[in-house]
C-alpha atoms as a PDB file:
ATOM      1  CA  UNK A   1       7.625  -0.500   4.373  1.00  0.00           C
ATOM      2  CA  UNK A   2       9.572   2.022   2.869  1.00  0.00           C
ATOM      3  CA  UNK A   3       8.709   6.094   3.710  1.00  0.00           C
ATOM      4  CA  UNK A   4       6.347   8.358   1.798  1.00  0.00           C
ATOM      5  CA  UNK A   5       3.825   5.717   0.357  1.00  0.00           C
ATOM      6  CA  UNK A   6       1.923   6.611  -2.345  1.00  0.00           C
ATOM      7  CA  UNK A   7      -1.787   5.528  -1.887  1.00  0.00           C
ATOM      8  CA  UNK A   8      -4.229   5.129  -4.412  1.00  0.00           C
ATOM      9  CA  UNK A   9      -7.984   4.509  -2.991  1.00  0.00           C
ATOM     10  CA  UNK A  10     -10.695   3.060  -4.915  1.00  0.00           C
ATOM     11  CA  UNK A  11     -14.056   1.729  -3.207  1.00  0.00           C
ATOM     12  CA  UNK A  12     -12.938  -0.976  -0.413  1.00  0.00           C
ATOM     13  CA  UNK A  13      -9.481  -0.944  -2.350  1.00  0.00           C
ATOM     14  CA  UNK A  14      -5.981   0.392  -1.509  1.00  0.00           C
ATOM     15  CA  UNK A  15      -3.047   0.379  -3.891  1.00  0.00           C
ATOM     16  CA  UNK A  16      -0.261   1.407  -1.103  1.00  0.00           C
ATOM     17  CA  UNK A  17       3.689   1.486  -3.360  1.00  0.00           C
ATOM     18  CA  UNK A  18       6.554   3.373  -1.865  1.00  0.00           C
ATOM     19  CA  UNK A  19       9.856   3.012  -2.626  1.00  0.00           C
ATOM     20  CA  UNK A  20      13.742   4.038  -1.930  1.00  0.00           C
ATOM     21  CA  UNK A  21      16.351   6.457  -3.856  1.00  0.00           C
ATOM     22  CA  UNK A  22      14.089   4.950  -7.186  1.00  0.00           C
ATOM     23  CA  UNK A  23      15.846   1.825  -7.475  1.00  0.00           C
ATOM     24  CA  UNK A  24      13.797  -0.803  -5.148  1.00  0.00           C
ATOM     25  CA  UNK A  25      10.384  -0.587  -3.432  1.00  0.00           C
ATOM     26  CA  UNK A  26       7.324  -2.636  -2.543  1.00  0.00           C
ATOM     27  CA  UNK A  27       4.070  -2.404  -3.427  1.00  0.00           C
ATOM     28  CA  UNK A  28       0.329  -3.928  -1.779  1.00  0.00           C
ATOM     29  CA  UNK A  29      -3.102  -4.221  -2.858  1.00  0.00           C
ATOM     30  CA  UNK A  30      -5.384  -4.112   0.218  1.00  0.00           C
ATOM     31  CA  UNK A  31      -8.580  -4.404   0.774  1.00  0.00           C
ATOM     32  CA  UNK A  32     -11.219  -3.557   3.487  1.00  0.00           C
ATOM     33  CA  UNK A  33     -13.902  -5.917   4.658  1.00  0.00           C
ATOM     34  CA  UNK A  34     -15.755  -5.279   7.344  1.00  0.00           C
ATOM     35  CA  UNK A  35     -13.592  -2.647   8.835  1.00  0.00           C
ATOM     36  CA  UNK A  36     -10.837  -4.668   8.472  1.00  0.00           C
ATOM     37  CA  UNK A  37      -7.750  -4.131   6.028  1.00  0.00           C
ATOM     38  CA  UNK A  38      -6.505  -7.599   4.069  1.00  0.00           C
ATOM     39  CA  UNK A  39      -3.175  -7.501   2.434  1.00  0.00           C
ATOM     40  CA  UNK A  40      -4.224  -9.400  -0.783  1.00  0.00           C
ATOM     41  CA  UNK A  41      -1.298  -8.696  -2.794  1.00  0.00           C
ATOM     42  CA  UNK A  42       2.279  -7.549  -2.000  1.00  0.00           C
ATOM     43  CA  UNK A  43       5.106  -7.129  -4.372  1.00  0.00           C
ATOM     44  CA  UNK A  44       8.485  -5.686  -4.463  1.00  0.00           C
ATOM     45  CA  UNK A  45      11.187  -4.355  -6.888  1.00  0.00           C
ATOM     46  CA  UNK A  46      14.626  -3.390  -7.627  1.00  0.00           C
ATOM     47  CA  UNK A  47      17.245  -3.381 -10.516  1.00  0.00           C
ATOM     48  CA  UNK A  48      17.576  -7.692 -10.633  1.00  0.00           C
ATOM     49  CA  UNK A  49      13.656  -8.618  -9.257  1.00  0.00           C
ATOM     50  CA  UNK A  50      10.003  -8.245  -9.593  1.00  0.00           C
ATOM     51  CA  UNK A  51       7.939 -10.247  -7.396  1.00  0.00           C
ATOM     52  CA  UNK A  52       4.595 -10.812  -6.194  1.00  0.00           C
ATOM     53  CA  UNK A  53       3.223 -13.219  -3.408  1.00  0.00           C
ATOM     54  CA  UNK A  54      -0.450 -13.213  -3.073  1.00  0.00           C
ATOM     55  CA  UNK A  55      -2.212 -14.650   0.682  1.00  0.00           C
ATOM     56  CA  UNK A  56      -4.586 -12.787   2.918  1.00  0.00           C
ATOM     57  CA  UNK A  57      -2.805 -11.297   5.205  1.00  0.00           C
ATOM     58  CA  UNK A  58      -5.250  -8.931   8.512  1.00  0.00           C
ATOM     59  CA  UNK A  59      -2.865  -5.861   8.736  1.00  0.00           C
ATOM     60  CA  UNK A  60      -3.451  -3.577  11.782  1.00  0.00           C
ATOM     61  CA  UNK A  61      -6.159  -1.134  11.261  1.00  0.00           C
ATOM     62  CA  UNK A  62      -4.011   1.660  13.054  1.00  0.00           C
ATOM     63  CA  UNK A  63      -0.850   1.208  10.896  1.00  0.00           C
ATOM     64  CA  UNK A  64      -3.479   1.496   7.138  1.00  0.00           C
ATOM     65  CA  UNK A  65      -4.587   4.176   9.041  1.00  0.00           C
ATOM     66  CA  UNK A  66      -1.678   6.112   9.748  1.00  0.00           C
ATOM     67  CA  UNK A  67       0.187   5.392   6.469  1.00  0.00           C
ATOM     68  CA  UNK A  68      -3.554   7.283   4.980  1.00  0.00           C
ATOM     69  CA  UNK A  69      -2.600   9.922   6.768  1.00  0.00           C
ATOM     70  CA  UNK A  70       1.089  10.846   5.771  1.00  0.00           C
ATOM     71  CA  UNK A  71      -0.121  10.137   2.165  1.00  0.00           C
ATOM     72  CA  UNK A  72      -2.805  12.786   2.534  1.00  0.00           C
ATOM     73  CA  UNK A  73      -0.026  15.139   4.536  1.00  0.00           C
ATOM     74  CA  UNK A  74       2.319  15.014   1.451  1.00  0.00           C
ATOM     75  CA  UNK A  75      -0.277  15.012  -1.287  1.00  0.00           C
ATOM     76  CA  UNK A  76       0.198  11.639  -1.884  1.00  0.00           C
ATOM     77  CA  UNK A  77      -3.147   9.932  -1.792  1.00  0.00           C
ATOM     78  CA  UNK A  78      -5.944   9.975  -4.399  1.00  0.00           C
ATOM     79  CA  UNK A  79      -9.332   8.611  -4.312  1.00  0.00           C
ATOM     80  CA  UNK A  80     -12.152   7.412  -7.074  1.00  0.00           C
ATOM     81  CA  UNK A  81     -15.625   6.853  -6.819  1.00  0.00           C
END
């Protein structure tokens, strides 16, 4: 994934995007079951595509966790209720 992800955190949901230089980046919609994180949705962009490939992907707990943290260290995370 690219650096700086934004994350956007709503009940068991996680809307993770980042991107590069503004012209491509990736996006995922995640969510957590049982203290486990599943990749539902991931997508990425640039100047000549926009895709999106859904599955159900188990990502490792420490990576969600980690990419949580440098959100929140750059004021890049928000969460609803």
């Amino acid at each position: 994934m690219f650096g700086n992800p934004y994350i956007y955190h709503y009940r068991k949901w996680l809307f993770i995007s980042a991107g590069a230089e503004g012209d491509l980046g990736v996006w995922g919609l995640i969510k957590q079951m049982d203290s486990q994180y599943h990749m539902l949705v991931y997508g990425d962009w640039g100047f000549h595509k926009n895709n999106a490939f859904g599955g159900n992907i188990l990502l490792p707990k420490h990576q969600i966790e980690e990419w949580i943290e440098q959100a929140m260290q750059n004021n890049r995370y928000e969460k609803a209720e």
